[in-house]
Every structure is written in C-alpha cells, then in structure tokens.
PDB file of N, CA and C in Angstrom:
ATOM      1  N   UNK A   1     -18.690  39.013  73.710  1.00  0.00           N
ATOM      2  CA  UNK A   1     -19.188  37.846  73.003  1.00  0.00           C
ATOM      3  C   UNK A   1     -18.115  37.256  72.103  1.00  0.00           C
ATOM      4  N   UNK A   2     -17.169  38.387  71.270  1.00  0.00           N
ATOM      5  CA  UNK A   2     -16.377  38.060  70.628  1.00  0.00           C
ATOM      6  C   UNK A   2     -15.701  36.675  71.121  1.00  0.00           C
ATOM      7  N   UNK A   3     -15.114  37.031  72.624  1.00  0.00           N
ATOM      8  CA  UNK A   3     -14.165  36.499  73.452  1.00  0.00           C
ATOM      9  C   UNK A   3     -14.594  35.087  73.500  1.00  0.00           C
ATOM     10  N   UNK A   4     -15.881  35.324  73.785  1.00  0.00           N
ATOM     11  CA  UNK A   4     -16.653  33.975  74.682  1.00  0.00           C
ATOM     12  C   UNK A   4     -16.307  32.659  73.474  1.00  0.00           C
ATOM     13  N   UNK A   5     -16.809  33.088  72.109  1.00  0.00           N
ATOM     14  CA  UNK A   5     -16.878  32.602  70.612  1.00  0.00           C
ATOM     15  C   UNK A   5     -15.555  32.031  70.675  1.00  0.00           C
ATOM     16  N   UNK A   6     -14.359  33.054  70.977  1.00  0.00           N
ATOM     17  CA  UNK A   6     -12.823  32.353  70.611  1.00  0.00           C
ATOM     18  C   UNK A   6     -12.440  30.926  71.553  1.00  0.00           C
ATOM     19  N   UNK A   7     -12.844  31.310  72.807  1.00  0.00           N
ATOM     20  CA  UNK A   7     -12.691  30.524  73.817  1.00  0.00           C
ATOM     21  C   UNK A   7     -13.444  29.219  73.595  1.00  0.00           C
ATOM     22  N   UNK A   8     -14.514  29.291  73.462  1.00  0.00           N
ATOM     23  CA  UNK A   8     -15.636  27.530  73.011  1.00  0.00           C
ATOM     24  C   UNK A   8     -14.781  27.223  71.605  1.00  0.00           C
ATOM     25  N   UNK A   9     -14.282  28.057  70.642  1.00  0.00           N
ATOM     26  CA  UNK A   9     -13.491  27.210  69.403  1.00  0.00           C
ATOM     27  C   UNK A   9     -12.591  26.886  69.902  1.00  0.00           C
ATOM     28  N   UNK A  10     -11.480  27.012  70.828  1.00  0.00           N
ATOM     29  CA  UNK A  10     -10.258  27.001  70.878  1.00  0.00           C
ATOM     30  C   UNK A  10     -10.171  25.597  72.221  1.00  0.00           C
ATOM     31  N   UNK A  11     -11.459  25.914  72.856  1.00  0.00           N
ATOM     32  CA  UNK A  11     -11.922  24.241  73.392  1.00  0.00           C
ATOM     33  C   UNK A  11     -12.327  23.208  72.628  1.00  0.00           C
ATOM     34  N   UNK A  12     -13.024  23.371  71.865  1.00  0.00           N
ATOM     35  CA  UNK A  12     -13.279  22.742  70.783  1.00  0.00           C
ATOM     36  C   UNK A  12     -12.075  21.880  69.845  1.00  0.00           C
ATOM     37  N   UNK A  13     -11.480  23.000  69.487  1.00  0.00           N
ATOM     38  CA  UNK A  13     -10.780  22.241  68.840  1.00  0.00           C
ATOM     39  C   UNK A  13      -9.296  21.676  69.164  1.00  0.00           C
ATOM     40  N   UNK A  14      -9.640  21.535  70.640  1.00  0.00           N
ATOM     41  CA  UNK A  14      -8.340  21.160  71.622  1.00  0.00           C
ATOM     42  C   UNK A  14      -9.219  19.431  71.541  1.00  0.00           C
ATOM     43  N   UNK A  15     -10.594  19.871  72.379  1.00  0.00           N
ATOM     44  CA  UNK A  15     -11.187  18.403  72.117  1.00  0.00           C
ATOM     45  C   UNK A  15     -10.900  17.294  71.083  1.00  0.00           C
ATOM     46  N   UNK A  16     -11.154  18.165  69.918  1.00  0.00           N
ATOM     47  CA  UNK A  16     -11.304  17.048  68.775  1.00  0.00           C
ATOM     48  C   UNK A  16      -9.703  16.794  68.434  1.00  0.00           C
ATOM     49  N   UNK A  17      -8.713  17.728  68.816  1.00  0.00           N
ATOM     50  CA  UNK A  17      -7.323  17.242  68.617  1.00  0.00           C
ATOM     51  C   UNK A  17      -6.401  16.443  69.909  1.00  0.00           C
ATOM     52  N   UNK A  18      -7.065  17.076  70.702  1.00  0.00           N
ATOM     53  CA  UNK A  18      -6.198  16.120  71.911  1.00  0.00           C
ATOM     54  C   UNK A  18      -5.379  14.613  71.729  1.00  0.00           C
ATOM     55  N   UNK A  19      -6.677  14.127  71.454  1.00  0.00           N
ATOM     56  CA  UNK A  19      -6.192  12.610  70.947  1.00  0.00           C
ATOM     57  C   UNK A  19      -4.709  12.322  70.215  1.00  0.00           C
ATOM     58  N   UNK A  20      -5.310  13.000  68.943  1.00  0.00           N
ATOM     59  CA  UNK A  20      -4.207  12.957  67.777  1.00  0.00           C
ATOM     60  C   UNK A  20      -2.725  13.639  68.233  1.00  0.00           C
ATOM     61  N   UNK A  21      -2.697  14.775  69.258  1.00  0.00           N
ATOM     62  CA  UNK A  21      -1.363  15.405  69.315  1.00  0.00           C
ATOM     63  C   UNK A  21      -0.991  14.761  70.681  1.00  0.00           C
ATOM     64  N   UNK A  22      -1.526  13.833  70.918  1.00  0.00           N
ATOM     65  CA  UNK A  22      -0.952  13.615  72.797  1.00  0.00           C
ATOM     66  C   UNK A  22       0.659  12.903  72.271  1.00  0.00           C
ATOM     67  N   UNK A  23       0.963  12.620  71.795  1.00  0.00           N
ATOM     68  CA  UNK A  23       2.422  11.790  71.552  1.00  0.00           C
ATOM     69  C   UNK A  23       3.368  13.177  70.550  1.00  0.00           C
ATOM     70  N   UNK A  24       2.716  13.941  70.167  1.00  0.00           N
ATOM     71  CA  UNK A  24       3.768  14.807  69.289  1.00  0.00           C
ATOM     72  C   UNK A  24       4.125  16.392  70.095  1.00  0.00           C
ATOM     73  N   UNK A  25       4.762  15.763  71.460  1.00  0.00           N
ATOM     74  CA  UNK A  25       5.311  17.120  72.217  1.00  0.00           C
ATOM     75  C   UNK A  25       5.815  18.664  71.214  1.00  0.00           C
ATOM     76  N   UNK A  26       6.789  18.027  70.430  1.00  0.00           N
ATOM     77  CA  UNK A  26       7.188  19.325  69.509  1.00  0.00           C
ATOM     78  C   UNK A  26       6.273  20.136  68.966  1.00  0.00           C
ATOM     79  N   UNK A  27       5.613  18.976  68.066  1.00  0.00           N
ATOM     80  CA  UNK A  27       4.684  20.072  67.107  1.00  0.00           C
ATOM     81  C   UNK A  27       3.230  20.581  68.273  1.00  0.00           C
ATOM     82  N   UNK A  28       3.109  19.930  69.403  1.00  0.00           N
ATOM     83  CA  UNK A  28       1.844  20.376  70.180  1.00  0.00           C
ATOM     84  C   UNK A  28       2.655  21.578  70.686  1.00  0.00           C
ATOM     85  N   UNK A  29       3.846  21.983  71.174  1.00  0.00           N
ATOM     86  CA  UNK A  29       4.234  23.119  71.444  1.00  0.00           C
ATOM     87  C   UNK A  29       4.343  24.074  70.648  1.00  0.00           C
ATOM     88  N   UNK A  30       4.723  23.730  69.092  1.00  0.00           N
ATOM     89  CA  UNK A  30       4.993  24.530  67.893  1.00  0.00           C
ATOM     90  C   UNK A  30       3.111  25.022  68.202  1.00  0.00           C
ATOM     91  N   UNK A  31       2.435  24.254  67.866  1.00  0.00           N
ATOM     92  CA  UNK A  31       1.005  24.624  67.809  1.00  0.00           C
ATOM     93  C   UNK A  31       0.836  25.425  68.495  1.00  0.00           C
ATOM     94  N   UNK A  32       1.132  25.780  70.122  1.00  0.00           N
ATOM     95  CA  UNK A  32       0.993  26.453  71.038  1.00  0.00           C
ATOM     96  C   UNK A  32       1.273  28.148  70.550  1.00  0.00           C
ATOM     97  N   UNK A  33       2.916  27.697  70.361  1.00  0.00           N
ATOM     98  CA  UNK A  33       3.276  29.327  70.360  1.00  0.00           C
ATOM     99  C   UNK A  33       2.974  29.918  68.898  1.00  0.00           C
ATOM    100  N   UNK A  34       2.746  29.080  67.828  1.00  0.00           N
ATOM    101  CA  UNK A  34       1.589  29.744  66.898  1.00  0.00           C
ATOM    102  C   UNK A  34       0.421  30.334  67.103  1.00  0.00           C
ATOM    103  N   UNK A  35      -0.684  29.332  68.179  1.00  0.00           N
ATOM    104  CA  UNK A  35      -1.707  30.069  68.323  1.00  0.00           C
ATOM    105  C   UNK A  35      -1.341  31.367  69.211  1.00  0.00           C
ATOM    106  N   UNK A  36      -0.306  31.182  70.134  1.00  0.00           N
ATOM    107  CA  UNK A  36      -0.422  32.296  70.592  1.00  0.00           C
ATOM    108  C   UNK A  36       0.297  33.703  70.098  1.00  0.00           C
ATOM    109  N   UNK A  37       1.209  33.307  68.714  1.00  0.00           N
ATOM    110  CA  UNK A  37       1.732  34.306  68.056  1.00  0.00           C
ATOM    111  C   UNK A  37      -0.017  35.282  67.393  1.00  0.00           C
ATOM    112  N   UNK A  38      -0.774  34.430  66.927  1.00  0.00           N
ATOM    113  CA  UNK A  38      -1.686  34.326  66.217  1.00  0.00           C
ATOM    114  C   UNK A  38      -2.951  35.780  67.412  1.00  0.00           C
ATOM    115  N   UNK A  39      -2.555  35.463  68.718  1.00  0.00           N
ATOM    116  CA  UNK A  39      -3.472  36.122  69.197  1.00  0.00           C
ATOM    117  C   UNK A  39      -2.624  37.481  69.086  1.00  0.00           C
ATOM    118  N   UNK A  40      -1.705  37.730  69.922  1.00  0.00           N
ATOM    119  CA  UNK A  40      -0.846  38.672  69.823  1.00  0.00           C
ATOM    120  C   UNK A  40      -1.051  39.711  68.311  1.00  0.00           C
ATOM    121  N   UNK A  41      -0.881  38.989  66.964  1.00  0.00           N
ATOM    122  CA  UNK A  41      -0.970  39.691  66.265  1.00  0.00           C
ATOM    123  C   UNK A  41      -2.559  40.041  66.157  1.00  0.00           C
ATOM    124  N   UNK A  42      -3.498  39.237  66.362  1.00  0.00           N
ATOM    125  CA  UNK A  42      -4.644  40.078  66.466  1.00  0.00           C
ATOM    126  C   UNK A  42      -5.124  41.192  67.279  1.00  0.00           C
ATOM    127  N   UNK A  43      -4.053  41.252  68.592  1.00  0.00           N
ATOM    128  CA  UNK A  43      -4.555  42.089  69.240  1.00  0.00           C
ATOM    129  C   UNK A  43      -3.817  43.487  68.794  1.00  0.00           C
ATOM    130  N   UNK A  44      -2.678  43.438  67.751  1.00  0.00           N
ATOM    131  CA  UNK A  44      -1.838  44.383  67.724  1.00  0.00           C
ATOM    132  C   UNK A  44      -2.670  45.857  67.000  1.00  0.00           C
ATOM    133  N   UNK A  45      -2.038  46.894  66.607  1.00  0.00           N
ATOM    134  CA  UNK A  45      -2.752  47.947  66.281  1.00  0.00           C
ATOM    135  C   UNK A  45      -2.861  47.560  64.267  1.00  0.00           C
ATOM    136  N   UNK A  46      -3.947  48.210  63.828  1.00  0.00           N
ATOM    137  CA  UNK A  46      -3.769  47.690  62.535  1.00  0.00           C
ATOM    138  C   UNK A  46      -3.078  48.705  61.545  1.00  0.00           C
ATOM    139  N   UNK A  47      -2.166  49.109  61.972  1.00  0.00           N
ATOM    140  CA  UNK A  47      -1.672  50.765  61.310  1.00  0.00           C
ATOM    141  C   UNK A  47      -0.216  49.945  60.749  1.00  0.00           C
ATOM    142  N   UNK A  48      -0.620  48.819  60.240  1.00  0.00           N
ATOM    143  CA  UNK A  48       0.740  47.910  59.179  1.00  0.00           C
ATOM    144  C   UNK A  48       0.871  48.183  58.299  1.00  0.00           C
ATOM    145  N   UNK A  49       0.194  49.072  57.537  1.00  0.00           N
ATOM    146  CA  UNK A  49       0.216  48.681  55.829  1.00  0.00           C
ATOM    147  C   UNK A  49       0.138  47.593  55.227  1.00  0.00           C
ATOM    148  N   UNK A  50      -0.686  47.147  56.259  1.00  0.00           N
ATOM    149  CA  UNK A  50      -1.089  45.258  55.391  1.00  0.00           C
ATOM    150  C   UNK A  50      -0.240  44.371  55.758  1.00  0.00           C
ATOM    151  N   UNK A  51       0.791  44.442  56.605  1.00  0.00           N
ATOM    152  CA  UNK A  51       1.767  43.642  57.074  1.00  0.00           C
ATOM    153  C   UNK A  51       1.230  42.611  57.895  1.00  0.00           C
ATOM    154  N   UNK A  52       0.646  43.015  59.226  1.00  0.00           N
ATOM    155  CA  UNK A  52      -0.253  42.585  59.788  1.00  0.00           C
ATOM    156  C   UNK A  52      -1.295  41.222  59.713  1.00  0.00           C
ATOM    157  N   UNK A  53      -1.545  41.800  58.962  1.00  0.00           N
ATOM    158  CA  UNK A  53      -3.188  40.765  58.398  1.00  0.00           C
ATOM    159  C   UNK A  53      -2.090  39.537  57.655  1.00  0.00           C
ATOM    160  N   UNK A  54      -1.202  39.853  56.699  1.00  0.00           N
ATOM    161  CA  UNK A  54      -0.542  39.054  56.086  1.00  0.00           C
ATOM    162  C   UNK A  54       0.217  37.652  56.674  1.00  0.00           C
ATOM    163  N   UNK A  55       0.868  38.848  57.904  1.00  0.00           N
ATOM    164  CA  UNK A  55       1.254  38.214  59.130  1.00  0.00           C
ATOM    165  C   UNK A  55       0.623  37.085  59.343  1.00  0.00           C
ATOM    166  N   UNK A  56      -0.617  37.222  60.043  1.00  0.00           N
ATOM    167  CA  UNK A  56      -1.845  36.836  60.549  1.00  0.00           C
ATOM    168  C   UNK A  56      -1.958  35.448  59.808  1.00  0.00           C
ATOM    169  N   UNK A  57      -2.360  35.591  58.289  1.00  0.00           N
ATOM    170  CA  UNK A  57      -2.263  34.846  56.929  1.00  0.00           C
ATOM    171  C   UNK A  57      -1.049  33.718  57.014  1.00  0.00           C
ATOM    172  N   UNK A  58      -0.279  34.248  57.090  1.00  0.00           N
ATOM    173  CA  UNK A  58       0.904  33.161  57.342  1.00  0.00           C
ATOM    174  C   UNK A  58       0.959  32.247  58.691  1.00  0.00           C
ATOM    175  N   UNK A  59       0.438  32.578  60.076  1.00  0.00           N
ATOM    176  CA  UNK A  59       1.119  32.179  60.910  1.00  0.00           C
ATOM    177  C   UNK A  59      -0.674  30.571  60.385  1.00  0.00           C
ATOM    178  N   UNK A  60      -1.881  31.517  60.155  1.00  0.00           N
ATOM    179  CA  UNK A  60      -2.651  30.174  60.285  1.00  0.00           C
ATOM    180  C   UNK A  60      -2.463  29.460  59.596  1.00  0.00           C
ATOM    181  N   UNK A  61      -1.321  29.632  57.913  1.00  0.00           N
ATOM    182  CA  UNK A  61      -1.190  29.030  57.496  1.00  0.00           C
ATOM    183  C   UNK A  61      -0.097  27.729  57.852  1.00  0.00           C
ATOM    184  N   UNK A  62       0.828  28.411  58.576  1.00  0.00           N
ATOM    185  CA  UNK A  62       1.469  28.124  59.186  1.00  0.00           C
ATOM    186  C   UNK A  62       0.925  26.486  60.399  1.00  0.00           C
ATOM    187  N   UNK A  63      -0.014  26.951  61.163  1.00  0.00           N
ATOM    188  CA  UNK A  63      -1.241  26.249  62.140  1.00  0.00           C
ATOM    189  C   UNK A  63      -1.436  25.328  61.353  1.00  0.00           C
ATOM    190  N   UNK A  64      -1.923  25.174  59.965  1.00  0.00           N
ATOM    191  CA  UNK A  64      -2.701  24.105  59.168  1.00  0.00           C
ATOM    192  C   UNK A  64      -1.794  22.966  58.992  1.00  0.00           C
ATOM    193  N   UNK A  65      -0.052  23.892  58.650  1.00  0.00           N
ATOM    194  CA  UNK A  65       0.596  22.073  58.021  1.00  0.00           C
ATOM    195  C   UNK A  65       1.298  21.806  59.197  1.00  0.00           C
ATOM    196  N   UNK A  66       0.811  23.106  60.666  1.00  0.00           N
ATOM    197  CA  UNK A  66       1.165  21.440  61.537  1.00  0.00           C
ATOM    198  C   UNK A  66       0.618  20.228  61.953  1.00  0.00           C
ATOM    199  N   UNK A  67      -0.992  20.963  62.057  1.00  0.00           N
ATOM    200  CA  UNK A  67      -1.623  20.000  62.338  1.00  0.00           C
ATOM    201  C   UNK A  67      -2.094  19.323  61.256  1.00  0.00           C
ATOM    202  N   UNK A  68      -1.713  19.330  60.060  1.00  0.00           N
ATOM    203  CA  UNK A  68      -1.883  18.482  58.852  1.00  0.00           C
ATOM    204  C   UNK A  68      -0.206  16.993  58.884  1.00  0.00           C
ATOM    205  N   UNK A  69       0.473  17.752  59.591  1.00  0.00           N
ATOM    206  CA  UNK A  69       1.811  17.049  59.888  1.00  0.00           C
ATOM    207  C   UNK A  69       1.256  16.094  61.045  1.00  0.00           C
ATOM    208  N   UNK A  70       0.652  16.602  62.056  1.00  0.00           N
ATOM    209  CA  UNK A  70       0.188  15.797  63.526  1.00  0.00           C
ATOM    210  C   UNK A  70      -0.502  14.794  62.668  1.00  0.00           C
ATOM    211  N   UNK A  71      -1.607  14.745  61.860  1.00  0.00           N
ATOM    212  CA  UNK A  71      -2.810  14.147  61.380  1.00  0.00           C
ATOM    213  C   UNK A  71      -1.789  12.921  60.165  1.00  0.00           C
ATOM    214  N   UNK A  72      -0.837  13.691  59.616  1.00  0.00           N
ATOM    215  CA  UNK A  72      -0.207  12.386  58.920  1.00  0.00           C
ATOM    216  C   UNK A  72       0.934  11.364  59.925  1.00  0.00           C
ATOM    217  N   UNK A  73       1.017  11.991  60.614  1.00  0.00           N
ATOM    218  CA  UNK A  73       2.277  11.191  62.266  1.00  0.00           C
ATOM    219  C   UNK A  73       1.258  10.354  62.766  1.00  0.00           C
ATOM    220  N   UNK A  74      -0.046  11.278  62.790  1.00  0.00           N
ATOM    221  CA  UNK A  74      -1.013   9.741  63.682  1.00  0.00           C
ATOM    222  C   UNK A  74      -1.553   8.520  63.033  1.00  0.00           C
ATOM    223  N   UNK A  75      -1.071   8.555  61.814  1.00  0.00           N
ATOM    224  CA  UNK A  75      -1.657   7.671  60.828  1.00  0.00           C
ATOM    225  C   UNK A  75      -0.651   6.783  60.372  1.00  0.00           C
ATOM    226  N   UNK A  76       0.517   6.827  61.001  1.00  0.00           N
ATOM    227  CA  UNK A  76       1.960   6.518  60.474  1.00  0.00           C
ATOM    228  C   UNK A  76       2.294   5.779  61.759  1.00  0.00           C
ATOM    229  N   UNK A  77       2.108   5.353  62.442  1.00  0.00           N
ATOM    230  CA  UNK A  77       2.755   5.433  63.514  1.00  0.00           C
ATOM    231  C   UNK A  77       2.943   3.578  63.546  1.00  0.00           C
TER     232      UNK A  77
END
C-alpha cells in the first residue's frame, strides 16, 4: 500500500507540475535525480547515526527551491 500511496503522489504531482517545468530541461532533470537520490536514501539501511534521515532532510529540501526556482522562471518568462 505504502508503494501504491508513493506512486499516485508522485503522479500527482508530475500532473500539477508538468505544465510549469516543460521549458526548464535542467532543473526538470535536477528534479529527477533528486527525487531519485531521495528514494535511494529511503530505501537505504537506517544504521546512520542520523546521517541518513538528515540526508533525506536536505535532499527535499533541496526538491523545494527547485521547484520554487521552476515556479519563479514560469512567472518571469
């Protein structure tokens, strides 16, 4: 179920962004290999000493000012 949940958000919120990132190749790729840094570290073992999760912490933070960057490029244009 977990899975099913990630998969309908991650359609989801391809839907509602599509629009906005179709012209910004870079950052739609940057987006890419974030989310997929993002899975990777979730799937990793949690025996970090907190590294991990922190990790984790950074890369979505990471996710937010790109697509906060996409969202000010589409408004600029």
């Amino acid at each position: 179920m977990k899975k099913q949940t990630f998969i309908v958000t991650v359609a989801l919120l391809f839907a509602v962004t599509a629009p906005v990132i179709a012209d910004q190749g870079n950052m739609n790729d940057a987006l890419g290999h974030l989310r997929a840094a993002r899975a990777s570290l979730e799937r990793a073992e949690r025996n970090k000493g907190g590294n991990r999760e922190r990790a984790i912490e950074h890369v979505n933070a990471a996710i937010h000012e790109v697509e906060a960057g996409v969202a000010f490029a589409g408004g600029h244009h």
